[in-house]
Protein backbone atom coordinates (compact mmCIF):
# COMPACT_ATOMS: atom_id res chain seq x y z
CA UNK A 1 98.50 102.53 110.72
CA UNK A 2 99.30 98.86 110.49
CA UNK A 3 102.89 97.87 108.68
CA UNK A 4 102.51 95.45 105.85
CA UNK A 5 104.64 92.95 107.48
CA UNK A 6 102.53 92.25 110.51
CA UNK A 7 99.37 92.04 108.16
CA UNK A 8 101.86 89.45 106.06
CA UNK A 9 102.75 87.30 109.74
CA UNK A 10 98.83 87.34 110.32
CA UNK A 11 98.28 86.06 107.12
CA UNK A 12 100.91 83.27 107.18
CA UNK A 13 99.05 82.01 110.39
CA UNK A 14 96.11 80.87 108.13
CA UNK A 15 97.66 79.56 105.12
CA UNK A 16 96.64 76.02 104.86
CA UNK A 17 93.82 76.44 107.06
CA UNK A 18 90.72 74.96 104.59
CA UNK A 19 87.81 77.58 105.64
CA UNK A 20 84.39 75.31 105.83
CA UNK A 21 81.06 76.04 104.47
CA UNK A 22 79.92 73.20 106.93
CA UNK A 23 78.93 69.77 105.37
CA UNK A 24 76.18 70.40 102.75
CA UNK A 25 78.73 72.43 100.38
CA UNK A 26 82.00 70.99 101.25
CA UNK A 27 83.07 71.21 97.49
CA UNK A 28 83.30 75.01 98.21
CA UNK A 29 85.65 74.80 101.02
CA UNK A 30 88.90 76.06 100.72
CA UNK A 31 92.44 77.19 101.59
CA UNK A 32 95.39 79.76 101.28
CA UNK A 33 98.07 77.94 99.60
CA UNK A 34 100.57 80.48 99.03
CA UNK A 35 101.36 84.10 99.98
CA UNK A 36 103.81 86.31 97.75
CA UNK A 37 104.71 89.49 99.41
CA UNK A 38 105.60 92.41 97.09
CA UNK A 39 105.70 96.03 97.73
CA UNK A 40 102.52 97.23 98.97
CA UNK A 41 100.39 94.23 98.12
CA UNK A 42 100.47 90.41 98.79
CA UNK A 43 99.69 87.73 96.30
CA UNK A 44 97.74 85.02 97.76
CA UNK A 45 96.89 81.44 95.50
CA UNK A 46 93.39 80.22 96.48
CA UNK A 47 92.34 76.49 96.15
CA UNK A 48 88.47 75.03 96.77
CA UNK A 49 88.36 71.45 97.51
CA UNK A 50 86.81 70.31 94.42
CA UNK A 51 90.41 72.11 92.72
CA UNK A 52 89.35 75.59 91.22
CA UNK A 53 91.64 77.69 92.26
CA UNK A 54 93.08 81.09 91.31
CA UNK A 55 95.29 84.00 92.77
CA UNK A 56 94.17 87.14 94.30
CA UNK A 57 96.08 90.21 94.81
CA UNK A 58 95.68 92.15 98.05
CA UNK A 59 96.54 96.04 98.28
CA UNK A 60 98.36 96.54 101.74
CA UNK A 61 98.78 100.04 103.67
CA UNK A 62 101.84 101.21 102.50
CA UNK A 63 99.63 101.23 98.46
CA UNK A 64 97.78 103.70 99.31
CA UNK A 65 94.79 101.99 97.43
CA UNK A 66 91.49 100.94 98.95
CA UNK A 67 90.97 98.11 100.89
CA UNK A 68 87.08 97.03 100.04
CA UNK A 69 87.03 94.22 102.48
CA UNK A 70 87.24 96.41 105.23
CA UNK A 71 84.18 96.97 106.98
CA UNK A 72 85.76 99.00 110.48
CA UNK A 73 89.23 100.24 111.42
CA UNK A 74 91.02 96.82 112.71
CA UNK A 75 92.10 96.92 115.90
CA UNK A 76 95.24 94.68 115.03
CA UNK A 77 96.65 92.92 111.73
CA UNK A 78 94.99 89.37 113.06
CA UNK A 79 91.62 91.21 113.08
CA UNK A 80 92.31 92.85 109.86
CA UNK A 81 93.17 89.53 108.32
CA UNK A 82 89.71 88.18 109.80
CA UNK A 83 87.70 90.89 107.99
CA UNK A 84 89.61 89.53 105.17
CA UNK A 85 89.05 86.15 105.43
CA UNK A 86 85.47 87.01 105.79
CA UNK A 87 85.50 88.80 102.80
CA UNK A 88 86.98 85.89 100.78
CA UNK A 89 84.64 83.64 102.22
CA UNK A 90 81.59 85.62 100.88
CA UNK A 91 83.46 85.89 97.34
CA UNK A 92 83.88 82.13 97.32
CA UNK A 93 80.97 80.40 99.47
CA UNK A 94 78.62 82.62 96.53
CA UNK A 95 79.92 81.95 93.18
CA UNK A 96 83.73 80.59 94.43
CA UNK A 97 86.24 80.25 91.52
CA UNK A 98 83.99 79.35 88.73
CA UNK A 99 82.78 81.16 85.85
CA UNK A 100 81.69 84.35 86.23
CA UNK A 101 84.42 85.87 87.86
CA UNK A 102 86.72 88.76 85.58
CA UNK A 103 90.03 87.41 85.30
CA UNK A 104 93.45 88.27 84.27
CA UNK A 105 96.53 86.02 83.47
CA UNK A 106 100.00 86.93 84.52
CA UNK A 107 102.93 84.40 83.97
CA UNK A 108 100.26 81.70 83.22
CA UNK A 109 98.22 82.26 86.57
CA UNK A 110 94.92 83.29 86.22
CA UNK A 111 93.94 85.70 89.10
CA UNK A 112 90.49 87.37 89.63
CA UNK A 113 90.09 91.00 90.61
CA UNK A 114 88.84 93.07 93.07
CA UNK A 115 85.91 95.44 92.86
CA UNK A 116 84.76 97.55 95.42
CA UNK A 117 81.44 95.29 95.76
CA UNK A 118 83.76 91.84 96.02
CA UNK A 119 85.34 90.03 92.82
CA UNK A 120 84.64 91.45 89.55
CA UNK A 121 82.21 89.79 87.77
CA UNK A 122 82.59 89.00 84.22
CA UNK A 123 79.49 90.47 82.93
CA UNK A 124 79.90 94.09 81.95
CA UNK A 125 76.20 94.32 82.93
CA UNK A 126 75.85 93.40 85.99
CA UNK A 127 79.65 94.73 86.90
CA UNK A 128 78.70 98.05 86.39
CA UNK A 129 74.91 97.56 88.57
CA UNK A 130 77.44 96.54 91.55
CA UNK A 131 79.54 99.21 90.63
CA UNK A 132 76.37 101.91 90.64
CA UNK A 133 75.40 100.25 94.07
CA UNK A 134 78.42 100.27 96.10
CA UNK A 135 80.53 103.23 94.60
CA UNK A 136 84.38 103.62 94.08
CA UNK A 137 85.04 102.96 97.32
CA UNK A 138 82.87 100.26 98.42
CA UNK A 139 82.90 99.88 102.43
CA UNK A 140 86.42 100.77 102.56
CA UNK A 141 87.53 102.18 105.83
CA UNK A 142 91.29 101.02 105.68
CA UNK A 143 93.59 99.31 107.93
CA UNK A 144 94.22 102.18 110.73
């Protein structure tokens, strides 16, 4: 099983890094600003170029909990990370930090939340169709 703190050094490699959509929707590119380690999970701030941003929290091995981005056992933290990244960039290249997404505030952030089928949408309606879709534990294979 991976250790939390190499996933944390992988994802410290990208922070900064704005991840493109290419040049038609450059509005929706965006970056890892900040990374909060705590125990078990990270905290990561997310900004799009055209300034919506919010936080996300990640769920690390040591939690225990599901990790729905995971589509296959990573071979290393860095490709862990990339599944990911890949995972964020679906969440925000579709409907990025706009309306739509379930939120919750904490200290006066506002952070959106996981679902096994990507970020939780907003609608109780179509939350729960995802939800029906995917399952509890979405494509969740876990870090290895």
């Amino acid at each position: 099983m991976l250790k939390d703190q190499e996933i944390e050094v992988a994802l410290r490699k990208v922070l900064w890094q704005y991840r493109s959509t290419g040049p038609a929707l450059t509005y929706l590119d965006y970056a890892i600003l900040d990374l909060r380690p705590g125990t078990g999970s990270v905290d990561l701030e997310l900004r799009q170029r055209d300034g919506h941003s919010g936080r996300l929290v990640i769920q690390l091995p040591s939690s225990g909990a599901p990790q729905f981005w995971l589509y296959a056992t990573p071979a290393d933290a860095d490709d862990g990370v990339g599944q990911l990244l890949l995972w964020i960039d679906e969440e925000v290249f579709t409907s990025g930090l706009m309306v739509g997404r379930a939120r919750v505030e904490h200290d006066g952030e506002s952070y959106v939340r996981a679902a096994p089928y990507g970020w939780r949408l907003d609608n109780p309606g179509e939350h729960e169709h995802f939800m029906e879709a995917v399952g509890p534990g979405g494509s969740n294979s876990g870090w290895g």
